[in-house]
C-alpha atoms as a PDB file:
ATOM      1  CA  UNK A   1     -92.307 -64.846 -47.820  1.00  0.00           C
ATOM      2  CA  UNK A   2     -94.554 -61.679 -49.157  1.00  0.00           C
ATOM      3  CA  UNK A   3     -92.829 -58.613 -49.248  1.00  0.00           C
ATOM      4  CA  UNK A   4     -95.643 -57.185 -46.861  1.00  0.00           C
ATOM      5  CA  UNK A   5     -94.389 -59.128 -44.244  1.00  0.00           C
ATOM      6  CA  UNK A   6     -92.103 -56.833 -42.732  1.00  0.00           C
ATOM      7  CA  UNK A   7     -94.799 -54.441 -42.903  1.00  0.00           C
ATOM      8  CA  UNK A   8     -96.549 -56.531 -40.861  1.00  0.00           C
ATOM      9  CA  UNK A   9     -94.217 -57.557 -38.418  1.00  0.00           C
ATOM     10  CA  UNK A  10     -92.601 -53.684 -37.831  1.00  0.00           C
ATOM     11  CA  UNK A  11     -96.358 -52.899 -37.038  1.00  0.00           C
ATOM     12  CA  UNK A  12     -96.591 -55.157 -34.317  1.00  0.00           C
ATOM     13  CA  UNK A  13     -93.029 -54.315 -33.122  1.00  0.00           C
ATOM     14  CA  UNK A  14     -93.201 -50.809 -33.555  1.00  0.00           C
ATOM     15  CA  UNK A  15     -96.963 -49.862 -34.395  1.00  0.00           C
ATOM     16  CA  UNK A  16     -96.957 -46.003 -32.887  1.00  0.00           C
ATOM     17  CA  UNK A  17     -93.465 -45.592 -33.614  1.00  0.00           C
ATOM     18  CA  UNK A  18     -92.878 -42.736 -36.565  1.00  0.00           C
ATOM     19  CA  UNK A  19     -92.356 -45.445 -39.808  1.00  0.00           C
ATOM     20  CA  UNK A  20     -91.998 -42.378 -42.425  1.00  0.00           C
ATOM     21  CA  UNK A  21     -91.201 -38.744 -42.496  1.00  0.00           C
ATOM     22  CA  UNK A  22     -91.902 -36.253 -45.547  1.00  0.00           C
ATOM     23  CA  UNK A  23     -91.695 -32.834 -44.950  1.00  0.00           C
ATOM     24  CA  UNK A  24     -93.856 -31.909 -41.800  1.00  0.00           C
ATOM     25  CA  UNK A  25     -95.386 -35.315 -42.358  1.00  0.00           C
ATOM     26  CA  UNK A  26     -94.697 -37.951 -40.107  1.00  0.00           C
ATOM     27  CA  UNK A  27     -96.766 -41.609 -40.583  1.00  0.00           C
ATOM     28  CA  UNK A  28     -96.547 -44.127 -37.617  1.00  0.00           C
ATOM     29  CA  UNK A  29     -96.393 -48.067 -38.805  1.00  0.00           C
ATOM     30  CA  UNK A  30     -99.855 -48.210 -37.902  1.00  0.00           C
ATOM     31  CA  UNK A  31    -100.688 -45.446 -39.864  1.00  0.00           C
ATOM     32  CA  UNK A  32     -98.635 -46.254 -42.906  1.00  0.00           C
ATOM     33  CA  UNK A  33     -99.666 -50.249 -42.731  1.00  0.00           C
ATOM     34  CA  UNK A  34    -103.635 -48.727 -42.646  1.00  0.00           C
ATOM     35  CA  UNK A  35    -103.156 -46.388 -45.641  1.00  0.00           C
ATOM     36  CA  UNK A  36    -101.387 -49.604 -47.424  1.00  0.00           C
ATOM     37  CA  UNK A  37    -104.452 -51.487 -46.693  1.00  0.00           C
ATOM     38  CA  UNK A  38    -107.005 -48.478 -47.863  1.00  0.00           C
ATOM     39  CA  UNK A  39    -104.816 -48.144 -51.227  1.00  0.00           C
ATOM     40  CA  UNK A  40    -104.751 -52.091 -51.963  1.00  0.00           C
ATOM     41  CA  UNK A  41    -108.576 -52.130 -51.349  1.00  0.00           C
ATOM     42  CA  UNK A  42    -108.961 -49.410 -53.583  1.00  0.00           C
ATOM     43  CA  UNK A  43    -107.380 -50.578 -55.931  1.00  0.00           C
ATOM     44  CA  UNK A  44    -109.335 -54.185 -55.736  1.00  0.00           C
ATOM     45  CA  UNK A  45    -112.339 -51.839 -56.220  1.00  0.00           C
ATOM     46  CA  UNK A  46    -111.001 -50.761 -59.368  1.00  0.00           C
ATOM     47  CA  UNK A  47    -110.449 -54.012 -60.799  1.00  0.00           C
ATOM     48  CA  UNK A  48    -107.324 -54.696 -59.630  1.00  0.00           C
ATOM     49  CA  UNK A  49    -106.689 -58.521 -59.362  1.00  0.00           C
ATOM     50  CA  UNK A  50    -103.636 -60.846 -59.076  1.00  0.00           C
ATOM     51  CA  UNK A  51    -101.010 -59.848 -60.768  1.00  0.00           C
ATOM     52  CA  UNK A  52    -102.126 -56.758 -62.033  1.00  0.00           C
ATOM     53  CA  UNK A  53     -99.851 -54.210 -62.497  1.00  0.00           C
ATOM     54  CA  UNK A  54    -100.070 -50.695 -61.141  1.00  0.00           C
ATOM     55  CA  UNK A  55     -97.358 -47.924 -62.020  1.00  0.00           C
ATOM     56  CA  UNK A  56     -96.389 -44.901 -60.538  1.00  0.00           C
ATOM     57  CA  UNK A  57     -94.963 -42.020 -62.362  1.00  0.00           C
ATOM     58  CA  UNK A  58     -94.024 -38.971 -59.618  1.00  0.00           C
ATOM     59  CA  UNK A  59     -90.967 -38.023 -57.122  1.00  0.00           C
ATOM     60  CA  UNK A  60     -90.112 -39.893 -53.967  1.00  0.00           C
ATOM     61  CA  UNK A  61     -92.222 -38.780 -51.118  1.00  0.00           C
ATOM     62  CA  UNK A  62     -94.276 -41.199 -48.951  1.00  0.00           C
ATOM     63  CA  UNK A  63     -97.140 -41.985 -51.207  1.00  0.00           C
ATOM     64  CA  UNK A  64     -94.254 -43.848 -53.233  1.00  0.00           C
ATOM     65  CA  UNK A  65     -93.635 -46.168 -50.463  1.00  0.00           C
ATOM     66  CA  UNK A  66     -97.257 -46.359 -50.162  1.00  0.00           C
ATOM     67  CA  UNK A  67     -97.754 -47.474 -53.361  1.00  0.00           C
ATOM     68  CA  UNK A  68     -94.950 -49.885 -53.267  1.00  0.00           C
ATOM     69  CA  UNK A  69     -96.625 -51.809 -50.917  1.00  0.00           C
ATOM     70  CA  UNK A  70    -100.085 -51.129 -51.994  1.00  0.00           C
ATOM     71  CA  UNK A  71    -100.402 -53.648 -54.892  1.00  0.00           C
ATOM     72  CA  UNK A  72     -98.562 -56.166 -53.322  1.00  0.00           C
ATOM     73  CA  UNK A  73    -100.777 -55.904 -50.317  1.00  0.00           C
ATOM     74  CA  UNK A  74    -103.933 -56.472 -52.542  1.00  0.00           C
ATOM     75  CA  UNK A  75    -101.997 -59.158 -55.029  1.00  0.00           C
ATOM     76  CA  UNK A  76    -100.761 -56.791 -57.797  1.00  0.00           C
ATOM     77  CA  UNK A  77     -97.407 -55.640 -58.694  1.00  0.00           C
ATOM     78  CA  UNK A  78     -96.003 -52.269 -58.473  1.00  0.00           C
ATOM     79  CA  UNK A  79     -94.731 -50.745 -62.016  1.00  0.00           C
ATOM     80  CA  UNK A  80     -92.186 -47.685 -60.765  1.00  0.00           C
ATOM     81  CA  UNK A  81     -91.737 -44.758 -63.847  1.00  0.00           C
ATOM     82  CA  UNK A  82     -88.918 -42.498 -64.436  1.00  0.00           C
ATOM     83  CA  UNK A  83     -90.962 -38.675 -64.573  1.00  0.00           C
ATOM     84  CA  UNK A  84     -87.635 -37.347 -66.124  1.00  0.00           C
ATOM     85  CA  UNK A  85     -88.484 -39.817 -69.099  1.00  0.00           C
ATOM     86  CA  UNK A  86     -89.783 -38.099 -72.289  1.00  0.00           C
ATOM     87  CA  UNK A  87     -93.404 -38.580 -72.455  1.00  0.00           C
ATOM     88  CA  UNK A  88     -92.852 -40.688 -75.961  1.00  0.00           C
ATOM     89  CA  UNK A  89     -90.670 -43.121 -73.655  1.00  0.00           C
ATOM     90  CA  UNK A  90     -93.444 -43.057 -71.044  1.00  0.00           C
ATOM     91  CA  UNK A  91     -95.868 -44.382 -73.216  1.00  0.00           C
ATOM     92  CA  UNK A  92     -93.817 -46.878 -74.534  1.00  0.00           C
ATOM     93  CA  UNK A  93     -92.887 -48.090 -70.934  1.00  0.00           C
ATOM     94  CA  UNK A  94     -96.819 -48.178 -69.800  1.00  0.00           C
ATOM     95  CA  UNK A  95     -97.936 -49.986 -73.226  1.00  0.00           C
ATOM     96  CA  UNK A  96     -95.114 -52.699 -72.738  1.00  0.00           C
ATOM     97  CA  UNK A  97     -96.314 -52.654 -68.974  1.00  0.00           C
ATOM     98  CA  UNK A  98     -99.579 -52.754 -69.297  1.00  0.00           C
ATOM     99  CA  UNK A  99    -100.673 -51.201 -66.057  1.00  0.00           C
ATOM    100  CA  UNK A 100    -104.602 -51.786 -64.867  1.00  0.00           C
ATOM    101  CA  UNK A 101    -103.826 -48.386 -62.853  1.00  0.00           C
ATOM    102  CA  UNK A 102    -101.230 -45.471 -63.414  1.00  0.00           C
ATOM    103  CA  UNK A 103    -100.686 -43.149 -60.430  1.00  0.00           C
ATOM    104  CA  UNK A 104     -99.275 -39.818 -61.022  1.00  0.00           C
ATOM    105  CA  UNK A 105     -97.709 -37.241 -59.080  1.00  0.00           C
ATOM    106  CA  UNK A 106    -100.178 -34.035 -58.444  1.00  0.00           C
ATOM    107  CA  UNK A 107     -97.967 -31.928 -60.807  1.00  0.00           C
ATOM    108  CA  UNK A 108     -97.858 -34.361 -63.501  1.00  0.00           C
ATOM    109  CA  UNK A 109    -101.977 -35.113 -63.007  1.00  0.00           C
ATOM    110  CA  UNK A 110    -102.363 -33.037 -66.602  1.00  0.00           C
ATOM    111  CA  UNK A 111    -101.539 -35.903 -68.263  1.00  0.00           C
ATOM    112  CA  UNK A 112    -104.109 -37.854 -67.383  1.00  0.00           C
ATOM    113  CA  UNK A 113    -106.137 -37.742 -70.474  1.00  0.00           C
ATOM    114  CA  UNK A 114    -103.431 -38.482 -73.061  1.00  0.00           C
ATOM    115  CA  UNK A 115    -102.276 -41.522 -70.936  1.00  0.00           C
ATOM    116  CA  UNK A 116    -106.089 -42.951 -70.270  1.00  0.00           C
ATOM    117  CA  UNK A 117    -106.365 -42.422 -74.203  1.00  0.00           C
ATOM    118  CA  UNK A 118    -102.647 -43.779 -74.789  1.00  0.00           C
ATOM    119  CA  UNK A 119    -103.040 -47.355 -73.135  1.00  0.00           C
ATOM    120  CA  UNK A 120    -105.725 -49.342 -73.525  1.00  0.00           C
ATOM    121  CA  UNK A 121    -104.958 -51.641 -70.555  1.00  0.00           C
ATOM    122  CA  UNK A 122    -105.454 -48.383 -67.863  1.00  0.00           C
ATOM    123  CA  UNK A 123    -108.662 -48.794 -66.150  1.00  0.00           C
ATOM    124  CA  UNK A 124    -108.180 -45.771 -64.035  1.00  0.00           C
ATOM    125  CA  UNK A 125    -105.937 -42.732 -63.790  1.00  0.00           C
ATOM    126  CA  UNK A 126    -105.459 -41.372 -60.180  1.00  0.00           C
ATOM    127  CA  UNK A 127    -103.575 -37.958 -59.182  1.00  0.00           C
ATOM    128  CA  UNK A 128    -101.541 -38.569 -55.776  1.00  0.00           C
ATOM    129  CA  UNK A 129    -101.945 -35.023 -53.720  1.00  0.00           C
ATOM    130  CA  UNK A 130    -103.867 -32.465 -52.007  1.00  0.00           C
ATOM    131  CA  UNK A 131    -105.581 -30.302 -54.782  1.00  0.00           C
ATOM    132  CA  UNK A 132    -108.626 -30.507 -56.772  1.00  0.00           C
ATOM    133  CA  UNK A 133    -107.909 -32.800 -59.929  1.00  0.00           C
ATOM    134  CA  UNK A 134    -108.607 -33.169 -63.636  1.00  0.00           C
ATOM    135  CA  UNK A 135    -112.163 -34.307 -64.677  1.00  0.00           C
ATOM    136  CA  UNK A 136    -111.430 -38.120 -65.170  1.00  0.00           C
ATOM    137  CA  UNK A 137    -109.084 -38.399 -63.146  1.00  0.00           C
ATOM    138  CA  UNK A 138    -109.349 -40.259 -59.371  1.00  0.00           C
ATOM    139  CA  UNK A 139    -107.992 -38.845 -56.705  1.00  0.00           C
ATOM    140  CA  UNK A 140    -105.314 -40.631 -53.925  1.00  0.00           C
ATOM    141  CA  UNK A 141    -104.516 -38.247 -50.397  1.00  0.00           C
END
């Protein structure tokens, strides 16, 4: 069994019914299976292929569940970071890792150069939020 599976299967039980809420947010399992979809394809894009890794270093909201789901949908494997970590014990985490991808929370998106710099196996850097972002970095909504 894939772990997208139930994904799958509460979208055709449930598909309009509201699947996440953050803040005034609300995502319906056909809208939070479709932006699933968009990130794994993205992420193929990128370079992402089987087995890849992808982490994510930011606070719970529902881009994290997104991006739980995201590499698995597209055959990768989702690489979850402490932010409270020390940056040294960051870096150490993403060079054992060895992410193709690192997705960071909007306030942490200032980091993105050291990290890109930091670990030779990131192809890409991408900020998860609203605002503009850092030159170099992607940007995930």
């Amino acid at each position: 069994m894939q772990l997208t599976q139930g994904l799958k299967r509460a979208r055709s039980l449930y598909g309009h019914s509201v699947a996440v809420t953050s803040g005034e947010r609300h995502f319906s399992w056909d809208e939070l299976v479709d932006r699933v979809a968009r990130l794994a394809a993205a992420l193929r894009g990128l370079g992402m292929e089987s087995g890849d890794r992808v982490a994510m270093l930011g606070e719970n909201s529902h881009r994290s569940i997104e991006l739980y789901y995201g590499p698995c949908w597209g055959g990768g494997v989702f690489v979850p970071l402490n932010p409270r970590l020390s940056e040294g014990e960051i870096l150490a985490q993403l060079r054992d890792a060895e992410p193709m991808a690192l997705i960071l929370d909007q306030a942490l998106a200032g980091r993105a150069g050291k990290f890109l710099t930091e670990v030779a196996s990131l192809k890409a850097v991408i900020s998860a939020g609203d605002d503009p972002v850092p030159p170099g970095t992607l940007s995930y909504e």
